[in-house]
Protein backbone atom coordinates (compact mmCIF):
# COMPACT_ATOMS: atom_id res chain seq x y z
CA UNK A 1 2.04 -5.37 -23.39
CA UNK A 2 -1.33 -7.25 -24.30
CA UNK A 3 -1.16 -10.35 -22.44
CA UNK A 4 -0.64 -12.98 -26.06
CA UNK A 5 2.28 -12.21 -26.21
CA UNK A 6 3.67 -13.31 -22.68
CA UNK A 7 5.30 -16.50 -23.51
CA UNK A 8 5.14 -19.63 -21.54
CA UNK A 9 8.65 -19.58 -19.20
CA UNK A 10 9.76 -22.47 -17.00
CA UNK A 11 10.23 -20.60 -13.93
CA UNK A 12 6.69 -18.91 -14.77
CA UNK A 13 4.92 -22.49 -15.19
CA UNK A 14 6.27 -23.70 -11.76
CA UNK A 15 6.00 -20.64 -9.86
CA UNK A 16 2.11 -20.90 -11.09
CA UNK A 17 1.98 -24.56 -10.52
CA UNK A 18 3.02 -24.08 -7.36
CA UNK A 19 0.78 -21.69 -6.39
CA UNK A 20 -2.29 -23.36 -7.81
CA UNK A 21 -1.39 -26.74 -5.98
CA UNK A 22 -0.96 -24.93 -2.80
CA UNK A 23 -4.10 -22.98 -3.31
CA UNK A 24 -5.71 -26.59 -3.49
CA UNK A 25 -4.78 -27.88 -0.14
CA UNK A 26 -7.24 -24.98 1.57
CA UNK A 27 -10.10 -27.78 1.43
CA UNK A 28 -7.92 -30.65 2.82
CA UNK A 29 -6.63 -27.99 5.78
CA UNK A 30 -11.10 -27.11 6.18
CA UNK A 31 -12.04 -30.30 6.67
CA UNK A 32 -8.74 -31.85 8.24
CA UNK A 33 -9.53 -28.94 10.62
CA UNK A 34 -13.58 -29.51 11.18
CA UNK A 35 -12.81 -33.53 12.03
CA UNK A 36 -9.86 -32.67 14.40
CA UNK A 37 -11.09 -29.90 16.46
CA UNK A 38 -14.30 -28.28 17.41
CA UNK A 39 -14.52 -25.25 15.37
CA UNK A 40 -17.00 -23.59 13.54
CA UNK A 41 -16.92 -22.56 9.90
CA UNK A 42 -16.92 -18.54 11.24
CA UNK A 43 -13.79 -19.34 13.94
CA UNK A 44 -11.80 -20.81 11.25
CA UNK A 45 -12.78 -18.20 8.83
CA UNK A 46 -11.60 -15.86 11.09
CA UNK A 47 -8.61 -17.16 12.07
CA UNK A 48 -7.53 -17.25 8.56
CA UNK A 49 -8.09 -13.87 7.61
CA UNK A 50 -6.15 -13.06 10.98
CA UNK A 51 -3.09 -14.70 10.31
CA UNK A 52 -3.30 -13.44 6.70
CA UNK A 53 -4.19 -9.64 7.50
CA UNK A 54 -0.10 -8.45 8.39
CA UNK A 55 0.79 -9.42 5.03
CA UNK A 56 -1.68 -7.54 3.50
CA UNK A 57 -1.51 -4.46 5.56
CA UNK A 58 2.08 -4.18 4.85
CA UNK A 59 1.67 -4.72 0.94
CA UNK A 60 -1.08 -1.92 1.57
CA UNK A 61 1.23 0.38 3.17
CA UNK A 62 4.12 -0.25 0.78
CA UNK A 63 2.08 0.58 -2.20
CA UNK A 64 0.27 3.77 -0.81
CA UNK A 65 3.56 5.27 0.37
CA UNK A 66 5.42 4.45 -2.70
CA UNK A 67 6.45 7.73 -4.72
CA UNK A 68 4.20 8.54 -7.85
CA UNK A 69 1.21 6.73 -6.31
CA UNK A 70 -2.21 7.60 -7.34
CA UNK A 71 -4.74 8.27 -5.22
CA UNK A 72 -7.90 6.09 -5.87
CA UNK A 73 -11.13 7.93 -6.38
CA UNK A 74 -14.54 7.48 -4.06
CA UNK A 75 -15.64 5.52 -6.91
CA UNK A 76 -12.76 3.19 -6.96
CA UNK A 77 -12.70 2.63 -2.89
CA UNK A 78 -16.08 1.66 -3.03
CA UNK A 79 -15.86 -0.81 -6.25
CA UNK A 80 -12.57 -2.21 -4.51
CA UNK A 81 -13.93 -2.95 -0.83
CA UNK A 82 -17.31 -4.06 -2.21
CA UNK A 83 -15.45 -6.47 -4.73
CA UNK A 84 -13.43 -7.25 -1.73
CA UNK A 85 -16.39 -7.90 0.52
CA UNK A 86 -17.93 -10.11 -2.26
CA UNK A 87 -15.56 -11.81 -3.77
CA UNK A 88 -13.55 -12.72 -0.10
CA UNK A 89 -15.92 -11.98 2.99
CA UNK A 90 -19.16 -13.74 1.82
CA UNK A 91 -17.55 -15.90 -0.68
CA UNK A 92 -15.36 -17.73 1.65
CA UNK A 93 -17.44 -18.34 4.36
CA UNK A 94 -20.27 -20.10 2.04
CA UNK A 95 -16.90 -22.11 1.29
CA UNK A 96 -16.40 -22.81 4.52
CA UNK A 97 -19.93 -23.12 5.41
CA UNK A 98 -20.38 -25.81 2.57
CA UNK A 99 -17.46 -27.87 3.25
CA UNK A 100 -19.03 -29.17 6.31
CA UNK A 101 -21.46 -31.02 3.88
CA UNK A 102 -19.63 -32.10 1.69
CA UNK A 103 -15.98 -33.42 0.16
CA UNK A 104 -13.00 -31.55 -0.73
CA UNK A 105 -13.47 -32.76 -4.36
CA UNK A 106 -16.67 -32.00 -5.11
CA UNK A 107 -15.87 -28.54 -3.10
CA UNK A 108 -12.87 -27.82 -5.52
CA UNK A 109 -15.30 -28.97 -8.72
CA UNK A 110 -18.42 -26.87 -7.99
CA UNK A 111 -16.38 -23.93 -6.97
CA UNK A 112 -14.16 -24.18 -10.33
CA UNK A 113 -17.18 -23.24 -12.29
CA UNK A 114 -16.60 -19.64 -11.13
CA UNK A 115 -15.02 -18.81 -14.93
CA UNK A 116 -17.95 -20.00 -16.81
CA UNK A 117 -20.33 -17.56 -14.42
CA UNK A 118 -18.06 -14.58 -14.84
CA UNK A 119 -18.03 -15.08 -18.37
CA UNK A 120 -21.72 -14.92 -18.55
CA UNK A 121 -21.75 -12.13 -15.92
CA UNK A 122 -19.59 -10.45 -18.45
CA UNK A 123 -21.91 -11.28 -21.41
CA UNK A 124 -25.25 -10.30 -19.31
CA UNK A 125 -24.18 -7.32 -17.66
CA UNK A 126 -21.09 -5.84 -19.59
CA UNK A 127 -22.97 -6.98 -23.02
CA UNK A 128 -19.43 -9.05 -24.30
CA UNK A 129 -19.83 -11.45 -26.95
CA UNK A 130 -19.72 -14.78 -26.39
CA UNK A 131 -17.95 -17.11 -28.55
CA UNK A 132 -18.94 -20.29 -30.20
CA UNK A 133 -16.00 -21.99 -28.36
CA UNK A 134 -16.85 -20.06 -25.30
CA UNK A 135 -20.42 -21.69 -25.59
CA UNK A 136 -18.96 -25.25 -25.81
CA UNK A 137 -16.81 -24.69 -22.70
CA UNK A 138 -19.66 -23.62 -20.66
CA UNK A 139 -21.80 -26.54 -21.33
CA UNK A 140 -18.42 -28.73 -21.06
CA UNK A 141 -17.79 -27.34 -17.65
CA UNK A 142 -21.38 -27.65 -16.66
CA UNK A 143 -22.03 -31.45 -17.89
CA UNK A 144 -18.30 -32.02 -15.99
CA UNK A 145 -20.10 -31.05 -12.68
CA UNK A 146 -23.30 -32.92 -13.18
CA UNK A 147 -21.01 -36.30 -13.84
CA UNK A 148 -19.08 -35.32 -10.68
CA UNK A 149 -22.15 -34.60 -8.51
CA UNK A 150 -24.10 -37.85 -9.56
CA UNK A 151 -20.93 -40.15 -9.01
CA UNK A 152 -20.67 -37.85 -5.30
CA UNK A 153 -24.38 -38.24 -4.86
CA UNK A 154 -24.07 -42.22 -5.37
CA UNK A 155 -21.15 -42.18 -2.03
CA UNK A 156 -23.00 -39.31 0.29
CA UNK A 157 -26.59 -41.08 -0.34
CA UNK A 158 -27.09 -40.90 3.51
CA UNK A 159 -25.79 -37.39 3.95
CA UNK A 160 -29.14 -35.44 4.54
CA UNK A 161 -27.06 -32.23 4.01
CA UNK A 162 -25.32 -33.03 0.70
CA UNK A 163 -27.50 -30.38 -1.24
CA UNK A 164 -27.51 -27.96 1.16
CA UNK A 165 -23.40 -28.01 1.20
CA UNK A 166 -23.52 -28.26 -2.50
CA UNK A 167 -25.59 -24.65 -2.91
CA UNK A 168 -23.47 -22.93 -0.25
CA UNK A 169 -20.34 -24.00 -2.56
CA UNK A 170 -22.44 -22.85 -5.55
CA UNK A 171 -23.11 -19.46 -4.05
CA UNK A 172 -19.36 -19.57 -3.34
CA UNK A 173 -18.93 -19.93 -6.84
CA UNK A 174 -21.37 -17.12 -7.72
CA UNK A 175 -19.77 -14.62 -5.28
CA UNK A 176 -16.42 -15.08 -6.35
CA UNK A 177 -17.33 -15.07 -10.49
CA UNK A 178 -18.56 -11.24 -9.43
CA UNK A 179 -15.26 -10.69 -7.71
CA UNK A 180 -13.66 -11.55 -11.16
CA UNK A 181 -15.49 -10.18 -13.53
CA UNK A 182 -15.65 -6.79 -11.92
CA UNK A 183 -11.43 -6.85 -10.96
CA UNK A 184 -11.60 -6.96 -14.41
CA UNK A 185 -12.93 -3.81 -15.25
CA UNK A 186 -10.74 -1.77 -11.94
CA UNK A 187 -7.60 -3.60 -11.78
CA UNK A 188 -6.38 -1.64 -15.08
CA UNK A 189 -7.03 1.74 -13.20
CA UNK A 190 -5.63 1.03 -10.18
CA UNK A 191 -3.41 -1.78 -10.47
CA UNK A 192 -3.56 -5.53 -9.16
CA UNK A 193 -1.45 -5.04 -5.91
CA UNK A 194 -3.27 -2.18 -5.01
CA UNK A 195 -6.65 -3.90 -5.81
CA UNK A 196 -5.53 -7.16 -4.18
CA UNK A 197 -4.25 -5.56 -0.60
CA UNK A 198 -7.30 -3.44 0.22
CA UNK A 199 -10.00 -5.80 -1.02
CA UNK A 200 -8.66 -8.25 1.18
CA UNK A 201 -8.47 -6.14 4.27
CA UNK A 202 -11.86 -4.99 3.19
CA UNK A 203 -13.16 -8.42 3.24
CA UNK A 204 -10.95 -9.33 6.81
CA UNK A 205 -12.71 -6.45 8.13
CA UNK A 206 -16.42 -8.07 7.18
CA UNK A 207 -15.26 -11.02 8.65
CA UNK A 208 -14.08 -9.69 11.90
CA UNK A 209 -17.34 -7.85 12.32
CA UNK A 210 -19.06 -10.90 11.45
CA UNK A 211 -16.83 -12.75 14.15
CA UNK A 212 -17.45 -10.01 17.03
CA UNK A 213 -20.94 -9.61 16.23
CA UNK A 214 -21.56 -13.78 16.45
CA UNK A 215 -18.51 -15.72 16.91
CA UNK A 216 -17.94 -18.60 19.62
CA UNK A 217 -15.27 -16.77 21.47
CA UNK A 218 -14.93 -20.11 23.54
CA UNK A 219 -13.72 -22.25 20.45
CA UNK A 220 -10.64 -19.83 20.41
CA UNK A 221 -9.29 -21.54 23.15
CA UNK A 222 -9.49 -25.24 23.10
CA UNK A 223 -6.23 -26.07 21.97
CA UNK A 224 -3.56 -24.56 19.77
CA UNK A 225 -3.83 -27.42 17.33
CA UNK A 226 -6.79 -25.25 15.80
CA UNK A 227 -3.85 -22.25 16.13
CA UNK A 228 -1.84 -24.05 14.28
CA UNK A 229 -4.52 -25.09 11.28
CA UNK A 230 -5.08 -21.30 11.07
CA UNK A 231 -1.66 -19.96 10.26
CA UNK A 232 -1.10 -22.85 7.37
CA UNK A 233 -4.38 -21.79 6.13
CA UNK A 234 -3.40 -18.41 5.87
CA UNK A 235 -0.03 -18.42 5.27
CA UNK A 236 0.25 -21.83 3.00
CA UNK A 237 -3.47 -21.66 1.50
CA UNK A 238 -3.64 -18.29 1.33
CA UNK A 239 -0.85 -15.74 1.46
CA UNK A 240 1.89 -17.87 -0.40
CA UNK A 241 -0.04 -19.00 -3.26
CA UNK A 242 -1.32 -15.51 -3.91
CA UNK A 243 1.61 -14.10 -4.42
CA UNK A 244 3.22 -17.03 -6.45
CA UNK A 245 0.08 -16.55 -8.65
CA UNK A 246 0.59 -12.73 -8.96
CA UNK A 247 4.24 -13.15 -9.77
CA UNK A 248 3.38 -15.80 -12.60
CA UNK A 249 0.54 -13.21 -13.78
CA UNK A 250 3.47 -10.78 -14.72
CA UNK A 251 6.19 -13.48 -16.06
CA UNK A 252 3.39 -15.52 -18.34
CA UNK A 253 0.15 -13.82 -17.96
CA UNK A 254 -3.48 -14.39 -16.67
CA UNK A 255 -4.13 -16.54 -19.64
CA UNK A 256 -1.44 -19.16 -18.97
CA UNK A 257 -2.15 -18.61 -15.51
CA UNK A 258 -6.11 -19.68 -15.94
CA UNK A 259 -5.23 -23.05 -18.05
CA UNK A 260 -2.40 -24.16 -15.53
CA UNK A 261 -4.58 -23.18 -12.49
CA UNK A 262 -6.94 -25.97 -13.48
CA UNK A 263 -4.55 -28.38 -11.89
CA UNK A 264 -6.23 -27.44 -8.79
CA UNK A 265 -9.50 -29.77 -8.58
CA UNK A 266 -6.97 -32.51 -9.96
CA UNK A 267 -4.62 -31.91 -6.92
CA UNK A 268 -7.81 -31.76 -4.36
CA UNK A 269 -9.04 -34.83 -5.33
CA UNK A 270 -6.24 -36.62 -5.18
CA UNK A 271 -4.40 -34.87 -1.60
CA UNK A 272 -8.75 -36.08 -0.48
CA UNK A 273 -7.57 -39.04 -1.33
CA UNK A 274 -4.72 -39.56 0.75
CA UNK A 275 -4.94 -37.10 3.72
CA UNK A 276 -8.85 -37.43 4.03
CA UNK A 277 -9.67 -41.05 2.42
CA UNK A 278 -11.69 -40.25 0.00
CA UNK A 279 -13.04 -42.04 -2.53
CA UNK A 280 -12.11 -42.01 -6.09
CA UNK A 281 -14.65 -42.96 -8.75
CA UNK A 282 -14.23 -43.17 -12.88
CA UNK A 283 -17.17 -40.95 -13.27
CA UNK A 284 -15.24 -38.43 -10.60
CA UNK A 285 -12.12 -38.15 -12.62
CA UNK A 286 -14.32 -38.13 -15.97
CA UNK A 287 -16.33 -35.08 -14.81
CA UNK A 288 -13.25 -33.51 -13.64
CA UNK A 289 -11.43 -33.96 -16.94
CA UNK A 290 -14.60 -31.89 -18.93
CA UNK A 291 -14.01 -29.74 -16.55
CA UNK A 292 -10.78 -29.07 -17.23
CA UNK A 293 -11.17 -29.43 -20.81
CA UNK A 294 -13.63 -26.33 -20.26
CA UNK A 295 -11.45 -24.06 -18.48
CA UNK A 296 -8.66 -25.17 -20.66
CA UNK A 297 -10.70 -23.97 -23.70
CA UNK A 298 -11.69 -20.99 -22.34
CA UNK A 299 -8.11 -19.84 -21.32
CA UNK A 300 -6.89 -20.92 -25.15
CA UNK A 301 -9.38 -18.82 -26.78
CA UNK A 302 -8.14 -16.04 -25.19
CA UNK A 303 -4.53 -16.59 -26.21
CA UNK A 304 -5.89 -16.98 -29.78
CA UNK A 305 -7.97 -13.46 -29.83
């Protein structure tokens, strides 16, 4: 059933909302994390994707030995691990890499340009036409983040690495808009749980790799407070909210999904308010509403094609 015609349920919006305002609190449980212990960006990383990698290994196993279930072709295992890779491995840790730098807010803005870049990945690469309204949102979403990051710049001015935290977000940003665009174009063929389970585990296995190849084995055991940051950022960050998002995806469809989802910099900002003390400035919230306002448009063009 084409996804317009999914209509807006209550139990869909607040499953979604849910999920989108528990996705939100990853940045709070990064930094909350990086001031109270002394991990690295990689050790945290890794714990994450540790905690997290049961859950997916069982939704792996449950699909795959499921009767009637298609086998995916060589050409489908390496789209899906590579997406996985992309879109999970390299994209989180420049997340985590960048939010050393800089604040949860600006983290959550920056990264929530992803839609705009995999529309014009779409448009670029897949040749998709780009509508006037789709236009407008674009340079909405854009001009939203150049409000935001001038109002930021004014509070950091003596953070020498603001910039360089700001372009690992970005390339956050980038990696996961190719993540999107091209689960896209494979998640009709092989399905979304499918997709979902092994290009996670692909992307816990890069991470792993990375971990035993360079990791601070030491910072694994100062304490188990950093234990304990792990498991909520898998299971509370992570594992919950991806499922809650998936199960509004079938009851109301990705296109409600997208325009609710843009709750999230909204709920950053203001949990960075109140668990980190961070500052809130008019131009913030102003750049975050064209922000919003972008995404929003994007997601109600879509419902209207």
């Amino acid at each position: 059933m084409p996804d317009v015609k999914q209509k807006l349920t209550l139990a869909g919006f607040l499953i979604t909302l849910s999920g989108a305002i528990l996705f939100s609190t990853k940045a709070i449980l990064v930094k909350l994390a990086f001031a109270h212990t002394p991990v690295d960006a990689l050790s945290l990383l890794t714990l994450r994707m540790a905690f997290s990698l049961p859950f997916y290994l069982f939704t792996a196993f449950f699909i795959s030995s499921r009767t009637g279930n298609k086998k995916m072709t060589p050409r489908q295992w390496f789209i899906t691990l590579g997406l996985g890779v992309t879109g999970y491995y390299l994209s989180s840790l420049f997340d985590f890499l960048g939010l050393q730098y800089i604040s949860a807010g600006l983290e959550r803005l920056i990264l929530f340009l992803y839609p705009t870049f995999a529309l014009l990945i779409n448009r670029f690469a897949f040749h998709e036409r780009m509508e006037r309204s789709q236009q407008w949102a674009v340079l909405l979403t854009y001009a939203g983040i150049g409000v935001a990051f001038a109002s930021e710049l004014q509070l950091d001015v003596n953070n020498s690495n603001f910039y360089w935290g700001s372009f690992l977000v970005f390339l956050c940003a980038v990696t996961y808009s190719i993540y999107i665009a091209g689960s896209g174009r494979i998640i009709p063929q092989i399905g979304s749980n499918k997709f979902t389970a092994y290009a996670m585990l692909a992307a816990t296995g890069g991470i792993l790799i990375h971990f035993l190849a360079k990791g601070n084995y030491t910072v694994l055991t100062q304490g188990h407070e950093l234990w304990v940051y792990g498991i909520l950022l898998a299971i509370i960050a992570t594992v919950i909210p991806s499922f809650m998002l998936s199960n509004g995806m079938k009851r109301i469809g990705t296109n409600n999904v997208a325009i609710i989802s843009s709750i999230g910099p909204i709920s950053t900002i203001l949990q960075a308010h109140y668990f980190l003390g961070e500052q809130i400035t008019p131009l913030q919230l102003f750049g975050t509403l064209l922000v919003i306002i972008g995404i929003c448009l994007l997601g109600w063009k879509r419902n209207a094609e």
